[in-house]
C-alpha atoms as a PDB file:
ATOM      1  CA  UNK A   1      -1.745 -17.129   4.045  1.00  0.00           C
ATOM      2  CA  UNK A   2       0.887 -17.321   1.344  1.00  0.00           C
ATOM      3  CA  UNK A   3       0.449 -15.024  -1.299  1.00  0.00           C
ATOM      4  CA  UNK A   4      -0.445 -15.912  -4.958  1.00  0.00           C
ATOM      5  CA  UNK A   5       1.241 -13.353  -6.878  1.00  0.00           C
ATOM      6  CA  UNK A   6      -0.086 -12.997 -10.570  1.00  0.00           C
ATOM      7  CA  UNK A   7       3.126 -12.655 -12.755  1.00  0.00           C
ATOM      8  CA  UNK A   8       3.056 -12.215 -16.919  1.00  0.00           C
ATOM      9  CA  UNK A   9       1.704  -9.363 -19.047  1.00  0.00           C
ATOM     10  CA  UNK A  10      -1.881  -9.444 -17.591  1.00  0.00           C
ATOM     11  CA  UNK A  11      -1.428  -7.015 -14.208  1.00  0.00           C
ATOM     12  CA  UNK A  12      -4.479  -7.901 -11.326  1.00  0.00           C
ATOM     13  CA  UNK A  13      -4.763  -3.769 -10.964  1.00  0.00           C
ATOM     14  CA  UNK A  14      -4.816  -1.300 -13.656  1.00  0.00           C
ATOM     15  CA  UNK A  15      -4.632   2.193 -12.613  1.00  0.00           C
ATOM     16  CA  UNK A  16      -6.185   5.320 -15.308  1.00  0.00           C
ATOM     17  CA  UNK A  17      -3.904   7.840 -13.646  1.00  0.00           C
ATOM     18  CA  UNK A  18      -1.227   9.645 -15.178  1.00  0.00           C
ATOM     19  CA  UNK A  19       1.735   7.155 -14.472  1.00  0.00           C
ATOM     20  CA  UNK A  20       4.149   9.651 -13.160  1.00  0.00           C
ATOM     21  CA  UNK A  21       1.770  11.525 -11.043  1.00  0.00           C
ATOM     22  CA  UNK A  22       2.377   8.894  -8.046  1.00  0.00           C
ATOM     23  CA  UNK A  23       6.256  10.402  -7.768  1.00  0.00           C
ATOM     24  CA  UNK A  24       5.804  13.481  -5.762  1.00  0.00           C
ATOM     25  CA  UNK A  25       3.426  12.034  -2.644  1.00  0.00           C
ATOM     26  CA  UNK A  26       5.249   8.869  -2.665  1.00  0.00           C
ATOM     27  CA  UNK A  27       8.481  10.459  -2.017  1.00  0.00           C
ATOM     28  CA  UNK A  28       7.440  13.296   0.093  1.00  0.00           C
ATOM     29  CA  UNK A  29       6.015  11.015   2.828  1.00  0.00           C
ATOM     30  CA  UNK A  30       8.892   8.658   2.916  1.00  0.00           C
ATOM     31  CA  UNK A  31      11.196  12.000   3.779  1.00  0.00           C
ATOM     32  CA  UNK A  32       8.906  13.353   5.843  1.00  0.00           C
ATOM     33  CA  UNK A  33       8.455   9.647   8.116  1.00  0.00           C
ATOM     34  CA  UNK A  34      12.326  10.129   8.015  1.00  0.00           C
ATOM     35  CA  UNK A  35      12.240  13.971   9.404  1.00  0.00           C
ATOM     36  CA  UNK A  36       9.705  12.681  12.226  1.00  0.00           C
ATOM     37  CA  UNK A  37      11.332   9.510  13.144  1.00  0.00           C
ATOM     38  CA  UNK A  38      14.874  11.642  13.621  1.00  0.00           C
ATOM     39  CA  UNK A  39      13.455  13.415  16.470  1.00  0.00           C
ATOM     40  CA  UNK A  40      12.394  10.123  18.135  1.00  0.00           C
ATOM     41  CA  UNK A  41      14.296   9.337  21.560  1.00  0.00           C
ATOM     42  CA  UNK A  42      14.783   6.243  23.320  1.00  0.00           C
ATOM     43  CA  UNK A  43      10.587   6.442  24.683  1.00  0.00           C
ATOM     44  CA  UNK A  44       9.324   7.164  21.436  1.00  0.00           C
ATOM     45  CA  UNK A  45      11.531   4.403  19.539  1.00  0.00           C
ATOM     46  CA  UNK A  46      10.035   1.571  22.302  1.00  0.00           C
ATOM     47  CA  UNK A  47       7.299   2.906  21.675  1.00  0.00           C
ATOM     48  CA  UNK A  48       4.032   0.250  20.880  1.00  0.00           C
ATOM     49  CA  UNK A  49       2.807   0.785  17.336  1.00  0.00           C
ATOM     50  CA  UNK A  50      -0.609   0.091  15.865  1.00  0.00           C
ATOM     51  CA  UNK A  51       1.255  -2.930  14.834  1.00  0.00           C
ATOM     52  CA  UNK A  52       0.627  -5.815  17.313  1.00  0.00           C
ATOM     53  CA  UNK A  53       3.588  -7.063  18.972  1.00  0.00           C
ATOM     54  CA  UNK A  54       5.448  -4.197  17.319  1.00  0.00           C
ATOM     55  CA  UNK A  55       7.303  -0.837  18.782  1.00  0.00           C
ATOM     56  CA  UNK A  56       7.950   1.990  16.507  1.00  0.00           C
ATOM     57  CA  UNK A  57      11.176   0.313  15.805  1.00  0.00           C
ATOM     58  CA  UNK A  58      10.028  -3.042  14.638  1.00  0.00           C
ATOM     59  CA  UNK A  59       8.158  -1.388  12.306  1.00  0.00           C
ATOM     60  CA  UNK A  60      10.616   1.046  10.637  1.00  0.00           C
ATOM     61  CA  UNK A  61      13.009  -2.623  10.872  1.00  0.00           C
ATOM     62  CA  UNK A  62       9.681  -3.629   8.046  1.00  0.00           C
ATOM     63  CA  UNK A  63       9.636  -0.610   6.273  1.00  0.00           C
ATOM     64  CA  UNK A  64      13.893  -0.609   6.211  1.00  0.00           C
ATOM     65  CA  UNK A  65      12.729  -4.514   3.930  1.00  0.00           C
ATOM     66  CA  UNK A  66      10.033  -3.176   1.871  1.00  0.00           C
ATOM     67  CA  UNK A  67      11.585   0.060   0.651  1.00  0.00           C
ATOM     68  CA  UNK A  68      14.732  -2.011  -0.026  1.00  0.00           C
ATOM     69  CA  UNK A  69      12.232  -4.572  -2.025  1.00  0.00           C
ATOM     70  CA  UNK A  70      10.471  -1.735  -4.006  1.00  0.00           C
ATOM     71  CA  UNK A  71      14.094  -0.330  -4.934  1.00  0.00           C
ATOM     72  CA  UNK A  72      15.038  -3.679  -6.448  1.00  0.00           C
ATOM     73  CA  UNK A  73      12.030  -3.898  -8.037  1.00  0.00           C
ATOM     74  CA  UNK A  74      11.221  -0.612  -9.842  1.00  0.00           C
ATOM     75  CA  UNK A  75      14.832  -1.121 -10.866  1.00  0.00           C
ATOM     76  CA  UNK A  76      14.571  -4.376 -12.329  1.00  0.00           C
ATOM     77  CA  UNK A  77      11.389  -3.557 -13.939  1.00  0.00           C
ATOM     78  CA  UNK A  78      12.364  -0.915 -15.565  1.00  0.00           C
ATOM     79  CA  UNK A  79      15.688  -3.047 -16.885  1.00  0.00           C
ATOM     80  CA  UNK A  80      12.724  -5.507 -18.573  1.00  0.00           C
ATOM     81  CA  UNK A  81      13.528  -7.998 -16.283  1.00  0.00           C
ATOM     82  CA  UNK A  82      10.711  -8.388 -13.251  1.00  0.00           C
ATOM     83  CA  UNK A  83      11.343 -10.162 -10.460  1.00  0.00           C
ATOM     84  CA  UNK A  84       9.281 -13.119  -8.530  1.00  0.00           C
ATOM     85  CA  UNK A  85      10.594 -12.496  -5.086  1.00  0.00           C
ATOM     86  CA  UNK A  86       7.174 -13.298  -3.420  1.00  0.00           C
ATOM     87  CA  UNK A  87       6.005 -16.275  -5.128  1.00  0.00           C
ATOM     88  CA  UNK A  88       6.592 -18.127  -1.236  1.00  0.00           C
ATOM     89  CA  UNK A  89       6.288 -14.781   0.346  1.00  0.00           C
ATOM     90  CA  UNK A  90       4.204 -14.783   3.792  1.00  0.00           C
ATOM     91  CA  UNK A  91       2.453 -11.577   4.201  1.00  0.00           C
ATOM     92  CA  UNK A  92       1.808 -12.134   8.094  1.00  0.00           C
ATOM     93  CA  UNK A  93       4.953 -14.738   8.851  1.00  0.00           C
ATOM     94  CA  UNK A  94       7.362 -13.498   6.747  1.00  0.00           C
ATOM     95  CA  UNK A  95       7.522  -9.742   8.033  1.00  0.00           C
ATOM     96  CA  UNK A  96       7.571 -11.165  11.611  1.00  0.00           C
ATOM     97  CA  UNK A  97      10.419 -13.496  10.940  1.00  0.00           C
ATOM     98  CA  UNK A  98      12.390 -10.669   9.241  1.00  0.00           C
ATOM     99  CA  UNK A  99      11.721  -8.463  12.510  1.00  0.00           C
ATOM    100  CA  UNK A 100      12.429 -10.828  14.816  1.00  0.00           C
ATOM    101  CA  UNK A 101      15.686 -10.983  12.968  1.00  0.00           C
ATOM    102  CA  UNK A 102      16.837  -7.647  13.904  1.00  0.00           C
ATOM    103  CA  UNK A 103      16.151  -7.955  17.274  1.00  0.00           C
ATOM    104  CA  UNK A 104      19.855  -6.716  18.010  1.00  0.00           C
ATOM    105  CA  UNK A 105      19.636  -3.519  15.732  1.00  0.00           C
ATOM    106  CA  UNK A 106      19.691  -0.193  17.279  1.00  0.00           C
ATOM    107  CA  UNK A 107      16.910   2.362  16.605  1.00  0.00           C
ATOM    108  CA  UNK A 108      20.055   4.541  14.956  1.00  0.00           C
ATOM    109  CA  UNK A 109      21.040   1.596  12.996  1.00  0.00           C
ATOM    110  CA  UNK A 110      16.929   1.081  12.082  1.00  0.00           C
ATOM    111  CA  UNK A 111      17.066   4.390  10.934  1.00  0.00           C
ATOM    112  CA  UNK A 112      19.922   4.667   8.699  1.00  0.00           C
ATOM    113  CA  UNK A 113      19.263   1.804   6.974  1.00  0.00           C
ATOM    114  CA  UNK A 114      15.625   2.957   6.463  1.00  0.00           C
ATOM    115  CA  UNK A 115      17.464   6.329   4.978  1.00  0.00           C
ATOM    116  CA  UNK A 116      19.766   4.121   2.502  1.00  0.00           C
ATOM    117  CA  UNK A 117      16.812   2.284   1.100  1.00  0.00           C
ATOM    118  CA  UNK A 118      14.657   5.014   0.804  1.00  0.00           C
ATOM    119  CA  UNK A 119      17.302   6.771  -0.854  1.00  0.00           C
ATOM    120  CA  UNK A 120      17.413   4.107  -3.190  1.00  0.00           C
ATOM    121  CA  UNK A 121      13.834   4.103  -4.232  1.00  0.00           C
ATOM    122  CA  UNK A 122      14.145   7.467  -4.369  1.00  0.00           C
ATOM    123  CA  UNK A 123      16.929   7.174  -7.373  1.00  0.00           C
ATOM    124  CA  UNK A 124      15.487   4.710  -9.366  1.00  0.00           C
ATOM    125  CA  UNK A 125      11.363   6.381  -9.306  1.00  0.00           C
ATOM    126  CA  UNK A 126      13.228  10.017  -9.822  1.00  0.00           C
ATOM    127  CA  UNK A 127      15.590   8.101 -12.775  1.00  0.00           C
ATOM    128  CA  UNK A 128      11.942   6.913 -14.762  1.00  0.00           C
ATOM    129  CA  UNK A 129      11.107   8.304 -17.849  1.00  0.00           C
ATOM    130  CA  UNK A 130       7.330   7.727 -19.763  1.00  0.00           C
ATOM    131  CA  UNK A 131       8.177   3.979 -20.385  1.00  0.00           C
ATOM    132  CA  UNK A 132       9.991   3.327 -16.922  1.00  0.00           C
ATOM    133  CA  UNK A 133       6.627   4.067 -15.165  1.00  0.00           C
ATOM    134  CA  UNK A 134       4.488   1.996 -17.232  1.00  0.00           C
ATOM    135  CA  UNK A 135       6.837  -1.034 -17.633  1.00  0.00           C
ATOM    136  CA  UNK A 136       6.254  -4.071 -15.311  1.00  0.00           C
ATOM    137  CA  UNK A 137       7.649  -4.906 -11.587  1.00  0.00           C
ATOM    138  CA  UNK A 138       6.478  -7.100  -8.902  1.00  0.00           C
ATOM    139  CA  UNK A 139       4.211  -5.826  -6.243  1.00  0.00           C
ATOM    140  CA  UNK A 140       2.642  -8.852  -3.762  1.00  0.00           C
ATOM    141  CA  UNK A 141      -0.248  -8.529  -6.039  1.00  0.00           C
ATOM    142  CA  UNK A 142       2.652 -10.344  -8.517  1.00  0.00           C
ATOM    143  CA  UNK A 143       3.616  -7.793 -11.826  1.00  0.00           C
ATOM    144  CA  UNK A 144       1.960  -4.376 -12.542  1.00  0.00           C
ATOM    145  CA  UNK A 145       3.791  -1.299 -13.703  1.00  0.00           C
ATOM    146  CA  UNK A 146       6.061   0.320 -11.706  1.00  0.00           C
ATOM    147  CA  UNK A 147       3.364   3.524 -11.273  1.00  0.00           C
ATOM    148  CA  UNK A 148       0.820   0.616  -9.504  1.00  0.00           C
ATOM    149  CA  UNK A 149       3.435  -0.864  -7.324  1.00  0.00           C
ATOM    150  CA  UNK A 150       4.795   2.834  -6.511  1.00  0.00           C
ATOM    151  CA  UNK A 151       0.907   3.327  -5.231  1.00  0.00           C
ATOM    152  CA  UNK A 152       1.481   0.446  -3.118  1.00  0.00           C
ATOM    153  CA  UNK A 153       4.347   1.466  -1.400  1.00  0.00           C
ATOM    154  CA  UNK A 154       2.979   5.196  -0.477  1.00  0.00           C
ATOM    155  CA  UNK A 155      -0.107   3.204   0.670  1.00  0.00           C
ATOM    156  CA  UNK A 156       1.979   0.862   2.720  1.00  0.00           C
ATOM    157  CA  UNK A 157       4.256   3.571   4.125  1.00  0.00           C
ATOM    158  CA  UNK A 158       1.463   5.844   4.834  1.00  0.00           C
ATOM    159  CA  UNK A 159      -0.499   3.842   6.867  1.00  0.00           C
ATOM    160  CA  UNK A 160       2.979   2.264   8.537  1.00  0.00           C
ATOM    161  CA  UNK A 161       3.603   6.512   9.017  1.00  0.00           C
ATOM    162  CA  UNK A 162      -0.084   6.548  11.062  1.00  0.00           C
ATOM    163  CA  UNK A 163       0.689   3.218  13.032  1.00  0.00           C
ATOM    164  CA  UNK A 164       3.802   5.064  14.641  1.00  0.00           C
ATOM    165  CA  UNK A 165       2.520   8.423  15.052  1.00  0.00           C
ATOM    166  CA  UNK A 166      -0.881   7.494  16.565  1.00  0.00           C
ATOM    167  CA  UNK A 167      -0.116   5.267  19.918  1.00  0.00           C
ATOM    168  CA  UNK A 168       1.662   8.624  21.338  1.00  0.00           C
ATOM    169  CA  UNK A 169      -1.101  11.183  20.359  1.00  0.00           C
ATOM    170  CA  UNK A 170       0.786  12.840  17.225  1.00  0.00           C
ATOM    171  CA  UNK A 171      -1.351  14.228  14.634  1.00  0.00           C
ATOM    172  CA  UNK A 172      -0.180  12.594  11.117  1.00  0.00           C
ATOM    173  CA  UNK A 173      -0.107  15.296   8.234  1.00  0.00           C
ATOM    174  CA  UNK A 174      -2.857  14.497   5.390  1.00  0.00           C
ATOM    175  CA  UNK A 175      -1.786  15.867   2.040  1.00  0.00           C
ATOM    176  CA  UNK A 176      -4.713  15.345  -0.423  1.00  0.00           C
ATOM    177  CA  UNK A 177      -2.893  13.549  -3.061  1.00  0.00           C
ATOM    178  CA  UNK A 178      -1.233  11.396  -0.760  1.00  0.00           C
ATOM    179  CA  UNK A 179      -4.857  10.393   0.734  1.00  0.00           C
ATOM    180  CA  UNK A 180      -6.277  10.488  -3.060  1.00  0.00           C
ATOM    181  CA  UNK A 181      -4.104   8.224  -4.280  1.00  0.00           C
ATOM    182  CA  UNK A 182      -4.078   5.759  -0.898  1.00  0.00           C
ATOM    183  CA  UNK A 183      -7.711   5.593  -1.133  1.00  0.00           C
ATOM    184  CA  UNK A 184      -7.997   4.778  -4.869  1.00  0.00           C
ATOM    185  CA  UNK A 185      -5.323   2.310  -4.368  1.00  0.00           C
ATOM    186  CA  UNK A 186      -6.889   0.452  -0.788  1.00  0.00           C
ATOM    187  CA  UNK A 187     -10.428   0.303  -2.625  1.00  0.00           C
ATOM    188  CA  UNK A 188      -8.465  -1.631  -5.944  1.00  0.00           C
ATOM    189  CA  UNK A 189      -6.550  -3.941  -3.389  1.00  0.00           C
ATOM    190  CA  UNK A 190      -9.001  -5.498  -1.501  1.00  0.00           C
ATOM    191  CA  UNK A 191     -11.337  -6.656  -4.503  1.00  0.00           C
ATOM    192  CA  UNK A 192      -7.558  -7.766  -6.326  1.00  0.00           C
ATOM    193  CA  UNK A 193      -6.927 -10.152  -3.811  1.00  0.00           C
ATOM    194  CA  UNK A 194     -10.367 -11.445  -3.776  1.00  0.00           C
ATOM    195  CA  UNK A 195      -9.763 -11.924  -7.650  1.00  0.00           C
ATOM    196  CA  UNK A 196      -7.065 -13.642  -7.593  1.00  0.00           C
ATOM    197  CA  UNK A 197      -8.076 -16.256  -4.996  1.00  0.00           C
ATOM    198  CA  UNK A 198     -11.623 -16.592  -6.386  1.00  0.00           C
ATOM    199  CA  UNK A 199     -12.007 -15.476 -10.742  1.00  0.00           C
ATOM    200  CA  UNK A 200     -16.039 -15.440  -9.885  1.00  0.00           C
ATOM    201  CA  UNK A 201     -16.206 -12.189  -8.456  1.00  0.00           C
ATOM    202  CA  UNK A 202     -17.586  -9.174 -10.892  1.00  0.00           C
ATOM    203  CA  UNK A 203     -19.168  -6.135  -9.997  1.00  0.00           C
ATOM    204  CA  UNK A 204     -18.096  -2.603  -9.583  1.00  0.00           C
ATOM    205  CA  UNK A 205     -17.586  -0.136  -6.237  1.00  0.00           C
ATOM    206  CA  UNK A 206     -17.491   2.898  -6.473  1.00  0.00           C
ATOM    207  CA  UNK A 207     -16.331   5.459  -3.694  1.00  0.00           C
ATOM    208  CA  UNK A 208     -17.456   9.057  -3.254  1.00  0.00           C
ATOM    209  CA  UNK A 209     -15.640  10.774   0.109  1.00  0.00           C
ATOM    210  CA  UNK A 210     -14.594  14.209   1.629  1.00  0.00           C
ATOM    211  CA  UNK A 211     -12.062  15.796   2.767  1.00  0.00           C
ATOM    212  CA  UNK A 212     -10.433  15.776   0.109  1.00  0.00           C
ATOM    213  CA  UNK A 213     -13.165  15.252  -2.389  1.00  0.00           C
ATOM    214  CA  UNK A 214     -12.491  12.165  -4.254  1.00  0.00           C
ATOM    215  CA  UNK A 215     -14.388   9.836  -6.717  1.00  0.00           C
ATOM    216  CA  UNK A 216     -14.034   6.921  -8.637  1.00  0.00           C
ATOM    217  CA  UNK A 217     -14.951   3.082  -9.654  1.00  0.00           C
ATOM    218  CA  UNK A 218     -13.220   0.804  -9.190  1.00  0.00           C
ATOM    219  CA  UNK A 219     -14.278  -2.349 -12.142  1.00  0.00           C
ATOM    220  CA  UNK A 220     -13.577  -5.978 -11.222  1.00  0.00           C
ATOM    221  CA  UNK A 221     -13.767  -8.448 -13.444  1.00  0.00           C
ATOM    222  CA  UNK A 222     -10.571 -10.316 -14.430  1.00  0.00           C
ATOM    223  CA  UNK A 223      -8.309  -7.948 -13.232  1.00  0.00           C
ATOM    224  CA  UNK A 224      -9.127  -4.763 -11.232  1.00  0.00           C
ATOM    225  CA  UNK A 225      -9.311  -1.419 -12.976  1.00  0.00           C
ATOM    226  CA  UNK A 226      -9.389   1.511 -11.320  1.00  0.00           C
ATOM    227  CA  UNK A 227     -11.171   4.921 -13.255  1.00  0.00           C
ATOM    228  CA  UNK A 228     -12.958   8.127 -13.058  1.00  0.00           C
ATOM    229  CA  UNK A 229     -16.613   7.486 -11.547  1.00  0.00           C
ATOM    230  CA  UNK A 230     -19.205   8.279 -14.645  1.00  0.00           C
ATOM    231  CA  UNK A 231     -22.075   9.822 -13.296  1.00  0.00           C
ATOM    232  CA  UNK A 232     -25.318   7.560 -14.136  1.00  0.00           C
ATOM    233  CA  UNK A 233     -22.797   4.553 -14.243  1.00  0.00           C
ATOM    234  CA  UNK A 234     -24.489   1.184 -12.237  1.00  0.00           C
ATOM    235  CA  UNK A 235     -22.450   0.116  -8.848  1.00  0.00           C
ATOM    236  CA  UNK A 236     -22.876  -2.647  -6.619  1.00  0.00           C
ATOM    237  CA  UNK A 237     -21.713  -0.825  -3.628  1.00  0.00           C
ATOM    238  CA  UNK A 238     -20.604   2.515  -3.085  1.00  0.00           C
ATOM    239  CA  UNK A 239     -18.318   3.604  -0.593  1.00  0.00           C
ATOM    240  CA  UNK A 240     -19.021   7.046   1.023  1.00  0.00           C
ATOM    241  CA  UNK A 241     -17.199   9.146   3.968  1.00  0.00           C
ATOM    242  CA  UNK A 242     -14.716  11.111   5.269  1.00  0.00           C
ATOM    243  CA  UNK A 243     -11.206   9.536   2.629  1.00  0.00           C
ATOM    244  CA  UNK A 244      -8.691   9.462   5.393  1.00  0.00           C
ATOM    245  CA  UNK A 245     -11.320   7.164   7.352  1.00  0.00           C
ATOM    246  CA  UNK A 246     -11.750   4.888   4.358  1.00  0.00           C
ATOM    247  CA  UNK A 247      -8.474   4.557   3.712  1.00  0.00           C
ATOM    248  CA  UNK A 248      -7.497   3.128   7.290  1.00  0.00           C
ATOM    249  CA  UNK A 249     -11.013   0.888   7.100  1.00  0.00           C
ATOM    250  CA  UNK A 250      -9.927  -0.399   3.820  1.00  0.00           C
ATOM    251  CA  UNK A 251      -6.243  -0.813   5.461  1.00  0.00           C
ATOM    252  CA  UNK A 252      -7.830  -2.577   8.293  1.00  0.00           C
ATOM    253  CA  UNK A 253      -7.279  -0.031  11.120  1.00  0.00           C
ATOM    254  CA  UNK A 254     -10.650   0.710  11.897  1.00  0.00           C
ATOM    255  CA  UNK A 255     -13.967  -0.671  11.640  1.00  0.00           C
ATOM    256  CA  UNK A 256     -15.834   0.518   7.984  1.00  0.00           C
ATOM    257  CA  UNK A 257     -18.882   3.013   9.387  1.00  0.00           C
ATOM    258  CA  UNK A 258     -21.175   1.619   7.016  1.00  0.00           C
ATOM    259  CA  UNK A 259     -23.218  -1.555   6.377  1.00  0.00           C
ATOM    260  CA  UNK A 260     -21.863  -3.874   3.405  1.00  0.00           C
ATOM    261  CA  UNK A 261     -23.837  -6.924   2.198  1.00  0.00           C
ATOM    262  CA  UNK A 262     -22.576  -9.749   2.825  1.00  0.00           C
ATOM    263  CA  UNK A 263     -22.652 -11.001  -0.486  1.00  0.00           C
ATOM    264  CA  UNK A 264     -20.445  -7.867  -1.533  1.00  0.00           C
ATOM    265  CA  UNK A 265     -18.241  -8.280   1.810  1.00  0.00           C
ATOM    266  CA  UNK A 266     -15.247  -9.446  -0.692  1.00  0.00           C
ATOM    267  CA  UNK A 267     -15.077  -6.428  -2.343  1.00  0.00           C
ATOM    268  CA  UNK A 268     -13.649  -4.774   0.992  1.00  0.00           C
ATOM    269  CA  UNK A 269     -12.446  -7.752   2.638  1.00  0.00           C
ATOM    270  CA  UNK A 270      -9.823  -9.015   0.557  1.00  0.00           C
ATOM    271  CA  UNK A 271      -6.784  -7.677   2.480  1.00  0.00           C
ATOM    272  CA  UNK A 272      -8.296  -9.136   5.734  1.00  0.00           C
ATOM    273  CA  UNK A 273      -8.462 -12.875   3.933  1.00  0.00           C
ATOM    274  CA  UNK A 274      -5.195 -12.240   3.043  1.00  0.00           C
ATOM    275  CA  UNK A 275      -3.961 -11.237   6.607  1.00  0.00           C
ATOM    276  CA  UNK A 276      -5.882 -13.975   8.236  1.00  0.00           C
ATOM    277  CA  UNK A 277      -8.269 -11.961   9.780  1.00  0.00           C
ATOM    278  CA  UNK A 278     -11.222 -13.309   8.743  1.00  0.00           C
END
């Protein structure tokens, strides 16, 4: 479905985090997908992904686009001047049609473009200062500050990371506050989209997981807020398990290991409306 990105001073997702804290994780696992995907040979770059209809090199041709989107956009976010690149944007055709547009690229060329526009992400988050991370860019949730849409781009490289590594049996490395700050941003996403194609739903979820220990809530109302969990606060569902297994239910990877109401099913199926799954 096409995306309905909501632009203007009122961002869908609201993050209480430290702005700058997202700066480290998000650019150690970019390098460190670079580091792994350097060792790749011909197999591993033919590879199938978790993707489907995807090797390991279609999907670094996707991440090569977004990282070269969220460069443009921190950057012209932090000028004062947001961009609305996805108000047509396609979140299941639109990746496939830019794919199937590189069908002639070499993994080699795959990867060195993947290196320039990670480097360029890289200068413009590492360039921020205190009003760089809170001013607005666009994110396909439409503008939020450039902290919220750097959260989305660790989220969607991290799980892109897992879709290459897991087809051939290699472990993916886990830092805690890249799987913190994954998890607080997959439980605010789903409930954002479900906002912003239907204003009735309210409520709050709250997660509680292990390994690492994390917990939050995540308020919906108008826009999706995203805060420490208050013990003795009310929650309409509550999300509990192992963090690096919510994340990838949240991200759609695997099935959610607990039962969900089915009048709360749009607070964790937002992302799966969006993709057409359901």
């Amino acid at each position: 479905m096409q995306l309905r990105p909501r632009y203007g001073t009122d961002p869908l997702v609201v993050l209480d985090r430290p702005p700058s804290a997202i700066l480290e994780p998000n650019v150690r696992q970019r390098r460190r997908l670079l580091a792994s995907l350097a060792e790749f040979g011909p197999d591993e770059w033919a590879h199938p992904s978790r993707c489907d209809g995807w090797s390991n090199r279609d999907v670094v041709v996707h991440l090569e686009s977004a990282f070269g989107f969220w460069a443009i956009s921190a950057a012209q976010g932090a000028r004062g001047e947001p961009t609305r690149f996805l108000e047509s944007f396609d979140p299941v055709a639109s990746p496939a049609a830019m794919v199937d547009s590189a069908a002639g690229l070499s993994p080699a060329e795959a990867l060195d473009r993947l290196a320039a526009s990670s480097g360029a992400l890289d200068k413009v988050l590492t360039s921020l200062d205190d009003a760089g991370w809170v001013a607005l860019a666009e994110s396909p949730l439409g503008h939020v500050s450039i902290s919220a849409m750097a959260h989305h781009a660790l989220w969607d490289s991290w799980v892109h990371e897992r879709d290459i590594l897991f087809p051939m049996a290699i472990d993916a490395v886990e830092e805690p506050d890249e799987v913190t700050a994954c998890l607080e941003y997959a439980a605010a996403l789903s409930p954002a989209f479900a906002v912003n194609s239907d204003a009735s739903g309210r409520g709050t979820l709250v997660v509680d997981a292990v390994r690492p220990d994390v917990g939050f809530a995540v308020e919906i109302g108008a826009s999706v807020r995203v805060r420490d969990n208050i013990a003795g606060d009310p929650a309409d569902l509550v999300l509990r398990g192992d963090a690096v297994d919510l994340v990838e239910a949240l991200s759609r990877r695997q099935p959610l290991h607990q039962d969900v109401p089915d009048d709360l099913r749009w607070m964790v199926d937002g992302l799966a409306t969006v993709f057409d799954q359901v």
